[in-house]
N, C-alpha and C. Protein backbone atom coordinates (compact mmCIF):
# COMPACT_ATOMS: atom_id res chain seq x y z
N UNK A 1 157.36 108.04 91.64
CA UNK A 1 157.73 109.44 91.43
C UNK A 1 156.95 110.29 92.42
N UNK A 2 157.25 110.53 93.68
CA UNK A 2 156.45 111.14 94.89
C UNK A 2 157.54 111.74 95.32
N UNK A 3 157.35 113.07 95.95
CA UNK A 3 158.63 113.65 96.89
C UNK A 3 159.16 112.52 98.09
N UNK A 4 158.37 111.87 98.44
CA UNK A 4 158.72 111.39 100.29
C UNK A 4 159.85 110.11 99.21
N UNK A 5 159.48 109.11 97.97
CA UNK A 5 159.81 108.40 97.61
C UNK A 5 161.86 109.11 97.24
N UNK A 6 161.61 110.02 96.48
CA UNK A 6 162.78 110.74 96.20
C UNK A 6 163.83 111.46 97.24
N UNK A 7 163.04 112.01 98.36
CA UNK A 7 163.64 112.19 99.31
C UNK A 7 164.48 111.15 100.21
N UNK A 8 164.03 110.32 100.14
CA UNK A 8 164.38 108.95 101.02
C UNK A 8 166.09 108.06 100.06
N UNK A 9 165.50 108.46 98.73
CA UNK A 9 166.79 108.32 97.85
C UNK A 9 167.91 109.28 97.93
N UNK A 10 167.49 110.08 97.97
CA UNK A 10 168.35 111.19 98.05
C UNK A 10 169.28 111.07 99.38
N UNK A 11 168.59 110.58 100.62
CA UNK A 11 169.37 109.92 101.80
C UNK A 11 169.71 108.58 101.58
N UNK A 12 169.48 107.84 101.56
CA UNK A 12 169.77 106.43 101.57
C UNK A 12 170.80 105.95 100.33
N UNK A 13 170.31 106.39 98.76
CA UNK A 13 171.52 105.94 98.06
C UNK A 13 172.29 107.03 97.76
N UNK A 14 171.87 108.13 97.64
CA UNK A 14 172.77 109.82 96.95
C UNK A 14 173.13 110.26 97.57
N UNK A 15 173.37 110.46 99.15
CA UNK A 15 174.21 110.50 99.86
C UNK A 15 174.06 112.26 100.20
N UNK A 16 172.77 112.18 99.98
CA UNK A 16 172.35 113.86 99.81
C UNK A 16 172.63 114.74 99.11
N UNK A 17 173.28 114.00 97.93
CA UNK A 17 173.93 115.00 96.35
C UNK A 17 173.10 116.17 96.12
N UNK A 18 171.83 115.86 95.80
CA UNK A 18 170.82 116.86 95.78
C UNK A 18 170.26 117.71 95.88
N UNK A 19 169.37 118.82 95.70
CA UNK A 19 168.64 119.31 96.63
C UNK A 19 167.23 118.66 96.07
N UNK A 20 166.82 118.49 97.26
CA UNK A 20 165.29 117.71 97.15
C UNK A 20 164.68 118.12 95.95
N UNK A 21 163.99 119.25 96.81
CA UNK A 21 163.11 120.10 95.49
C UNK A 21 163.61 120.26 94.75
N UNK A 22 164.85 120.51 94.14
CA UNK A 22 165.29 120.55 92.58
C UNK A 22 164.62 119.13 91.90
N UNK A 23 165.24 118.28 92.51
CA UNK A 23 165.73 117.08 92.02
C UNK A 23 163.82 116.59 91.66
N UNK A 24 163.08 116.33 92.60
CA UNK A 24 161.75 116.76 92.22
C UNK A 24 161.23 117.61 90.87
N UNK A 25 161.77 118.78 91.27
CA UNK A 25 160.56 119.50 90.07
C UNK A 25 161.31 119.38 88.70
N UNK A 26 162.88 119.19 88.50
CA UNK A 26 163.20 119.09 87.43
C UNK A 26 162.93 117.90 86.41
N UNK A 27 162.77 116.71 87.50
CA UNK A 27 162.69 115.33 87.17
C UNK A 27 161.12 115.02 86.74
N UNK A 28 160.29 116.06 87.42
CA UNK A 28 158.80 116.45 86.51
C UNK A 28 158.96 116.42 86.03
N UNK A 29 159.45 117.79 85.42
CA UNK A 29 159.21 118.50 84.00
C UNK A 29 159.58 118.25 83.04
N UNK A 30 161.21 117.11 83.21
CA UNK A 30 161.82 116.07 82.00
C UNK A 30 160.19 115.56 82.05
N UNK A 31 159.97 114.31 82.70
CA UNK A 31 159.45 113.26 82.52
C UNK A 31 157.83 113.76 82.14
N UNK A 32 157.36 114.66 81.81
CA UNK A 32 156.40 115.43 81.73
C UNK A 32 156.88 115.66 79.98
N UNK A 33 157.49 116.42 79.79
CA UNK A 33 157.81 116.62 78.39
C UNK A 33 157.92 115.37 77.47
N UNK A 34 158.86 113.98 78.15
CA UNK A 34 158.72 112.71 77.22
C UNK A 34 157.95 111.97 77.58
N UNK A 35 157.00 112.34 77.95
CA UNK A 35 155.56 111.69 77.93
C UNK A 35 154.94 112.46 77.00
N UNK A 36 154.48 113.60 76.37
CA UNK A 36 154.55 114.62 75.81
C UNK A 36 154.70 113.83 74.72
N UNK A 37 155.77 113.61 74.52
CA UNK A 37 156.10 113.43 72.86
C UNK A 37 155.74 111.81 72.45
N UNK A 38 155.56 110.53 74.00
CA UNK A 38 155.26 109.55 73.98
C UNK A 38 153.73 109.55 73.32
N UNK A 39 152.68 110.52 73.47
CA UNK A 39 151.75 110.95 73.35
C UNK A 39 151.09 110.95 71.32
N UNK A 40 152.30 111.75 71.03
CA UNK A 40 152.43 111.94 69.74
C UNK A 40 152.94 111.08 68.64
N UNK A 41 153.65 110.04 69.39
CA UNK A 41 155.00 109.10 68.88
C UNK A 41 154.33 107.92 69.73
N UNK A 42 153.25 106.97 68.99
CA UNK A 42 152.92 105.79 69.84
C UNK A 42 154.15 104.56 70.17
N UNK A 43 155.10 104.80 69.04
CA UNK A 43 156.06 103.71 68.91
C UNK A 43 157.80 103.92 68.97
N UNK A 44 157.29 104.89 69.87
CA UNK A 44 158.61 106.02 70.30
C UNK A 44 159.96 105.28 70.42
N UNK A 45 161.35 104.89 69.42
CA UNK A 45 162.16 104.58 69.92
C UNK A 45 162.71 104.72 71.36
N UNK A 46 163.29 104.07 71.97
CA UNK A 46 164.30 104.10 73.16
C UNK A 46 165.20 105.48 73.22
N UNK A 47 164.97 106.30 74.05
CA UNK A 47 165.50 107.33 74.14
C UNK A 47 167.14 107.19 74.47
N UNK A 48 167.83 108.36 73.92
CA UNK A 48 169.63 108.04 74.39
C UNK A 48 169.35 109.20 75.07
N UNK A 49 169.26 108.82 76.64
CA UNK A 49 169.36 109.72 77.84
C UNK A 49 170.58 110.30 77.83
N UNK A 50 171.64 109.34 77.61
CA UNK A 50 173.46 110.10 77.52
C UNK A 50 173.43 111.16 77.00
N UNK A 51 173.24 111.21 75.19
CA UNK A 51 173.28 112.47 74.43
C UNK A 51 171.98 113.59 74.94
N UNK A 52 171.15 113.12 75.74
CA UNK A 52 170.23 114.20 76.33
C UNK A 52 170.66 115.34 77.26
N UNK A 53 172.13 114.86 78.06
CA UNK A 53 172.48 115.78 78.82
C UNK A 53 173.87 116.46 78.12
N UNK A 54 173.69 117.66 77.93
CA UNK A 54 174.87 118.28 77.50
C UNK A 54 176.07 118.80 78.61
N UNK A 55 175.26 118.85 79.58
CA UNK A 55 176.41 118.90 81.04
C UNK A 55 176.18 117.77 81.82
N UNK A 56 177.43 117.41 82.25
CA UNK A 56 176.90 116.02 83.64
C UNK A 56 176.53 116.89 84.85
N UNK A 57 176.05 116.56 85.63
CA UNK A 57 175.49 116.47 87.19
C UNK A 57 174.02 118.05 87.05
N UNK A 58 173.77 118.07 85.51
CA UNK A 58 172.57 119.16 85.95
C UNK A 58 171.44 118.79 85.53
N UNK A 59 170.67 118.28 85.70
CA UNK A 59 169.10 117.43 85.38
C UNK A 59 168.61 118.51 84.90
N UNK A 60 168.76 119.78 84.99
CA UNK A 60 167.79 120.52 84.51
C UNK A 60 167.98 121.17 83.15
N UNK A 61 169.86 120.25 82.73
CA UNK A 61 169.88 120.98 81.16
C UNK A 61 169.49 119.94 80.30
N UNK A 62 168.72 118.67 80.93
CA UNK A 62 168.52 117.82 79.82
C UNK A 62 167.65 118.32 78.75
N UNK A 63 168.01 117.66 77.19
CA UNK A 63 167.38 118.25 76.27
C UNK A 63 166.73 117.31 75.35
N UNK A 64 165.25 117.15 75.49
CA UNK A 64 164.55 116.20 74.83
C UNK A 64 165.19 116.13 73.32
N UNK A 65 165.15 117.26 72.67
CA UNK A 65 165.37 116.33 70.96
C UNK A 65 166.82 116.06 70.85
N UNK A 66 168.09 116.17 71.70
CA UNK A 66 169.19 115.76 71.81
C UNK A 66 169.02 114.32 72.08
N UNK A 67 168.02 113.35 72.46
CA UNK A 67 167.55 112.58 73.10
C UNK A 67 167.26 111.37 71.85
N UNK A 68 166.31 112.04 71.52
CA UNK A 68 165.65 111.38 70.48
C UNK A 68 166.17 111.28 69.21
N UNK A 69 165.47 110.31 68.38
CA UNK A 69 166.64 110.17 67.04
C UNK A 69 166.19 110.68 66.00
N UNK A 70 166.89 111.35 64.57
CA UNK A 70 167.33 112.39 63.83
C UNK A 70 165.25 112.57 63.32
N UNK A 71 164.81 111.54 63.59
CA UNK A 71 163.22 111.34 62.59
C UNK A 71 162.42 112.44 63.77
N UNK A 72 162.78 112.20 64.79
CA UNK A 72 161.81 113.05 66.06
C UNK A 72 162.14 114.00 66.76
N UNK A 73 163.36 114.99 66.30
CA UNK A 73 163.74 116.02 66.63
C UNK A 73 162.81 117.47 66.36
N UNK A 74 162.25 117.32 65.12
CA UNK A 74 161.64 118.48 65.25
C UNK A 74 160.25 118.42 66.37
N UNK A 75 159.78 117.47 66.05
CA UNK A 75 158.62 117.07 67.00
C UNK A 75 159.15 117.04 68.45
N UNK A 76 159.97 116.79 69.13
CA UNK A 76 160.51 116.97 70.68
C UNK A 76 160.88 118.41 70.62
N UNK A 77 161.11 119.24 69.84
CA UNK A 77 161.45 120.50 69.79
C UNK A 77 160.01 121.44 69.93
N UNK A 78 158.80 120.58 69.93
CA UNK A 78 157.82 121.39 69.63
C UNK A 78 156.93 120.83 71.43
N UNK A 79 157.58 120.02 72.07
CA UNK A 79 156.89 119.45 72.81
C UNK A 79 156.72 120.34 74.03
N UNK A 80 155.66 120.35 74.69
CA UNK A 80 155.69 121.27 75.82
C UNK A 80 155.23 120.05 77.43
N UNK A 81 155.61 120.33 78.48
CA UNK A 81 155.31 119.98 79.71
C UNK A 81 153.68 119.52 79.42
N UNK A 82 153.37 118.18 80.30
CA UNK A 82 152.34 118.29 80.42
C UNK A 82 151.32 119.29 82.01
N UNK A 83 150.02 119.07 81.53
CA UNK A 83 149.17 119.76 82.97
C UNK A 83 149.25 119.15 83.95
N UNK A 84 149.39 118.08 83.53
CA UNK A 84 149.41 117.29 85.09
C UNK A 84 149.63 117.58 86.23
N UNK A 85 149.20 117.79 87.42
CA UNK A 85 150.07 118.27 88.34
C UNK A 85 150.45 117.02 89.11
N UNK A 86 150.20 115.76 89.35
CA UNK A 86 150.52 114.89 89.75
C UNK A 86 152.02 114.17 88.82
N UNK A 87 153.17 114.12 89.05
CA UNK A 87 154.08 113.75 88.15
C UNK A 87 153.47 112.18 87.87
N UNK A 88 153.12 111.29 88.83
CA UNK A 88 153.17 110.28 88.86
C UNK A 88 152.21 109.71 87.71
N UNK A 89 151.28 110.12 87.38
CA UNK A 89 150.80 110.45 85.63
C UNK A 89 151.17 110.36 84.46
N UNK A 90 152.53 111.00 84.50
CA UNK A 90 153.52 111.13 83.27
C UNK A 90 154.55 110.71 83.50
N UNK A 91 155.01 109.27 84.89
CA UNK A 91 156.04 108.81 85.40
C UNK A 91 156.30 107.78 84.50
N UNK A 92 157.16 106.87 83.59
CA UNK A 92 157.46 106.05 83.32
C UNK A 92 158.87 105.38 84.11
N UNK A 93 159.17 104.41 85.07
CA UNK A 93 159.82 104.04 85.82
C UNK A 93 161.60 103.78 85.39
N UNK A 94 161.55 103.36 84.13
CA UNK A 94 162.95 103.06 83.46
C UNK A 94 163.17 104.92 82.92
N UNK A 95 162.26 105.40 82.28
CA UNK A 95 162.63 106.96 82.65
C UNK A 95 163.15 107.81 83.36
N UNK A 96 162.90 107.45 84.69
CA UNK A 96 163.30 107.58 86.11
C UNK A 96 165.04 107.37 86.35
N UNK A 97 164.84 106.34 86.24
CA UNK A 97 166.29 105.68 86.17
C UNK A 97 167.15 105.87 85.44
N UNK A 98 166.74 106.10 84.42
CA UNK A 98 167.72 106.31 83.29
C UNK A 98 168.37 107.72 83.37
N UNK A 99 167.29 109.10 83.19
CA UNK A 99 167.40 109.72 83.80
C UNK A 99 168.57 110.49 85.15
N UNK A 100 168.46 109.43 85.97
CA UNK A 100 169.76 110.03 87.43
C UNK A 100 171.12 109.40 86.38
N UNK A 101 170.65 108.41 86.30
CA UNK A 101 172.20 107.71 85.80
C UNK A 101 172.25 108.62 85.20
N UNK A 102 171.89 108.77 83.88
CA UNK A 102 172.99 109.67 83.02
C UNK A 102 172.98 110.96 83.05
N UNK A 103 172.18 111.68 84.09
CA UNK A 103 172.40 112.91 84.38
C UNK A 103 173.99 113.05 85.65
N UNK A 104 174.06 112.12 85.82
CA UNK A 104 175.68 112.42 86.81
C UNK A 104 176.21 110.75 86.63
N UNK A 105 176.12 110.21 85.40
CA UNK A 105 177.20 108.76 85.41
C UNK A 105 178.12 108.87 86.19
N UNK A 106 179.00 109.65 86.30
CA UNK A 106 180.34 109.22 86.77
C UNK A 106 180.11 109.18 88.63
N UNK A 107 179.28 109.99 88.86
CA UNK A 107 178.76 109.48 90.53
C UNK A 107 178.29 108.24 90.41
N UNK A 108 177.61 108.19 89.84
CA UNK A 108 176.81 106.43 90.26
C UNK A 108 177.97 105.41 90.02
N UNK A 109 178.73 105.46 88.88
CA UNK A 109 179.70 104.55 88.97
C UNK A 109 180.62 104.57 89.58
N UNK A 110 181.38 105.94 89.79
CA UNK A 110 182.73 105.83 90.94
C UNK A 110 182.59 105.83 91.98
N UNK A 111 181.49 106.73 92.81
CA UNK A 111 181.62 106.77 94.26
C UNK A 111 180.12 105.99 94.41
N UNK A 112 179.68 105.22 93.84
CA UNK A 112 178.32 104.89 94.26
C UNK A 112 178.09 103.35 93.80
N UNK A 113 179.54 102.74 92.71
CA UNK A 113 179.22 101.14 92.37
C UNK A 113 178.55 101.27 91.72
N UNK A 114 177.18 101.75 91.47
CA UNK A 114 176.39 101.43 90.29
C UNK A 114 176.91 101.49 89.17
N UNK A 115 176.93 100.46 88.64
CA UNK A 115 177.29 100.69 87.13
C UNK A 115 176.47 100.91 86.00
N UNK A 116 175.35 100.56 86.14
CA UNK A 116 174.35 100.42 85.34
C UNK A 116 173.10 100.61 85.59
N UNK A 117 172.16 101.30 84.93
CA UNK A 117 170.98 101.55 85.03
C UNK A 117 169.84 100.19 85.88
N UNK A 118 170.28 99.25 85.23
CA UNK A 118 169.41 98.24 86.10
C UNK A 118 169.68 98.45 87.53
N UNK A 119 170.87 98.33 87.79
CA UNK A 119 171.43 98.69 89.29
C UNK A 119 170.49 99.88 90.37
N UNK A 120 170.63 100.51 89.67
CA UNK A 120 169.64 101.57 90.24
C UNK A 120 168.45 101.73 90.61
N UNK A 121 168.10 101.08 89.42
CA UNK A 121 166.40 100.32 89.43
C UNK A 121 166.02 100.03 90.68
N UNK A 122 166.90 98.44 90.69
CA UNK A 122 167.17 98.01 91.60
C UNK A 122 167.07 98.81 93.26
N UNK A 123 167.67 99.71 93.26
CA UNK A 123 168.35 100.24 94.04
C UNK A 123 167.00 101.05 94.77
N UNK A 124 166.49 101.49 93.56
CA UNK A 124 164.91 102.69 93.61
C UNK A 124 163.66 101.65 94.25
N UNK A 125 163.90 100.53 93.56
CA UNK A 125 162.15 99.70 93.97
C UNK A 125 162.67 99.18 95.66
N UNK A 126 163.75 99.33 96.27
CA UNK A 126 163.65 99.09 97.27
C UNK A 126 163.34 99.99 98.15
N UNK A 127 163.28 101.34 97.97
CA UNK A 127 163.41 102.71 98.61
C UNK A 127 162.07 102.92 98.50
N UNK A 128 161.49 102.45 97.36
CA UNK A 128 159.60 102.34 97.22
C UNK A 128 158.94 100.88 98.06
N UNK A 129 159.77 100.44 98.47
CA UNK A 129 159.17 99.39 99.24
C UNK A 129 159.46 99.83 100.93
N UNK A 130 160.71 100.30 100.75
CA UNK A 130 160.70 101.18 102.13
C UNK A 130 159.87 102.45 102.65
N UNK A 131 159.30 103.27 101.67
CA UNK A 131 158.82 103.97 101.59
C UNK A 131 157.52 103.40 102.32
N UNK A 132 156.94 102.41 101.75
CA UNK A 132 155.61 102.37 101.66
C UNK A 132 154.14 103.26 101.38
N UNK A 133 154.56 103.95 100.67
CA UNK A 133 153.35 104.87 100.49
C UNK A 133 152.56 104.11 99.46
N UNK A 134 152.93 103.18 98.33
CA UNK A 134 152.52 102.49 97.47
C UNK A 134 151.25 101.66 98.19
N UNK A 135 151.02 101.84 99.11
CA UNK A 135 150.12 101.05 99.57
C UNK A 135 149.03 101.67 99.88
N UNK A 136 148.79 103.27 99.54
CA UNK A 136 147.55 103.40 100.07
C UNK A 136 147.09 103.86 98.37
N UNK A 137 147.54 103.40 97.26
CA UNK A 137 147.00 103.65 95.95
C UNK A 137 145.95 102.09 95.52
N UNK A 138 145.42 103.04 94.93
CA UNK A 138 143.78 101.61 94.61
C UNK A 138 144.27 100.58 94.18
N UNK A 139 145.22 100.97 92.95
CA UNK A 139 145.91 99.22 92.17
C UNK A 139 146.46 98.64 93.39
N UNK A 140 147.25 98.83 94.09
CA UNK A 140 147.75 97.84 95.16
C UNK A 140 147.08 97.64 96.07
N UNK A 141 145.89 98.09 96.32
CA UNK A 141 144.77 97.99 97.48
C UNK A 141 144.02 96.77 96.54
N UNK A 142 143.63 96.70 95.56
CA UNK A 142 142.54 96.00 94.77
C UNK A 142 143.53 94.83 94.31
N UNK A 143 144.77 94.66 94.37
CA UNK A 143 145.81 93.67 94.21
C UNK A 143 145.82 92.75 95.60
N UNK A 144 145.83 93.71 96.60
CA UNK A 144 146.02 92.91 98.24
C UNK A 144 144.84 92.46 98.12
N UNK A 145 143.49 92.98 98.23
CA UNK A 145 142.58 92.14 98.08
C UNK A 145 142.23 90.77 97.44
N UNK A 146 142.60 91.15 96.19
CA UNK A 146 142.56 90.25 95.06
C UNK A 146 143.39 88.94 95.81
N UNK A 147 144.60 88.86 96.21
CA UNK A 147 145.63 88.31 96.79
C UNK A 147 144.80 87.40 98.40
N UNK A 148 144.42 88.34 99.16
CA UNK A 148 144.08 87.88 100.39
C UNK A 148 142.47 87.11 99.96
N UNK A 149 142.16 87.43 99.10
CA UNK A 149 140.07 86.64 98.42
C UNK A 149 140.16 85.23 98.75
């Protein structure tokens, strides 16, 4: 969850659907809020990202307790953004994913093949391997090491 990482998606599989910075700060502030409630809820069912968006193609009308199921609505209703200013903090990766898909399904599946969230996944850990920025963070520095010992 880094701009250069998202940007590079945004060219390579989205075909520039986007606008960067939207697609960035909105995709915070979701993933900031259900971390939020992950916080409160150690054993947080599986979120239904589908019923989270009440419009397709706008990430920014997703709605956490539309999301969550009938026991954790009032509590996602009470949840606020975290401080973080680093998203990558409050990033959970299948969040991510889940997330684009069902904020514009019918792009990923008609004009884009993806059918499915794994697909995408898929699609994302290669754009982070192209990226390479993952490599100047300590866990993968103390992993290469660990690896090359």
């Amino acid at each position: 969850m880094t701009r250069s990482v998202l940007d590079l998606m945004n060219i390579s599989i989205f075909r520039n659907r986007y606008n960067a910075d939207d697609l960035f700060n909105d995709l915070s502030r979701i993933l900031s809020l259900i971390y939020s409630l992950r916080l409160r809820v150690s054993n947080l069912p599986a979120l239904n990202y589908d019923k989270g968006f009440p419009q397709r193609g706008v990430l920014d009308k997703f709605t956490l307790e539309r999301a969550v199921s009938d026991q954790h609505k009032e509590l996602a209703k009470t949840c606020a953004p975290s401080k973080a200013t680093d998203p990558r903090k409050v990033s959970y990766g299948h969040d991510i994913a889940s997330l684009l898909f069902f904020h514009d399904k019918q792009f990923f599946k008609g004009t884009l093949h993806i059918t499915d969230v794994a697909q995408l996944e898929d699609q994302m850990l290669k754009v982070v391997e192209m990226d390479g920025n993952y490599r100047t963070e300590p866990l993968f520095q103390q992993l290469e090491h660990w690896l090359n010992a």
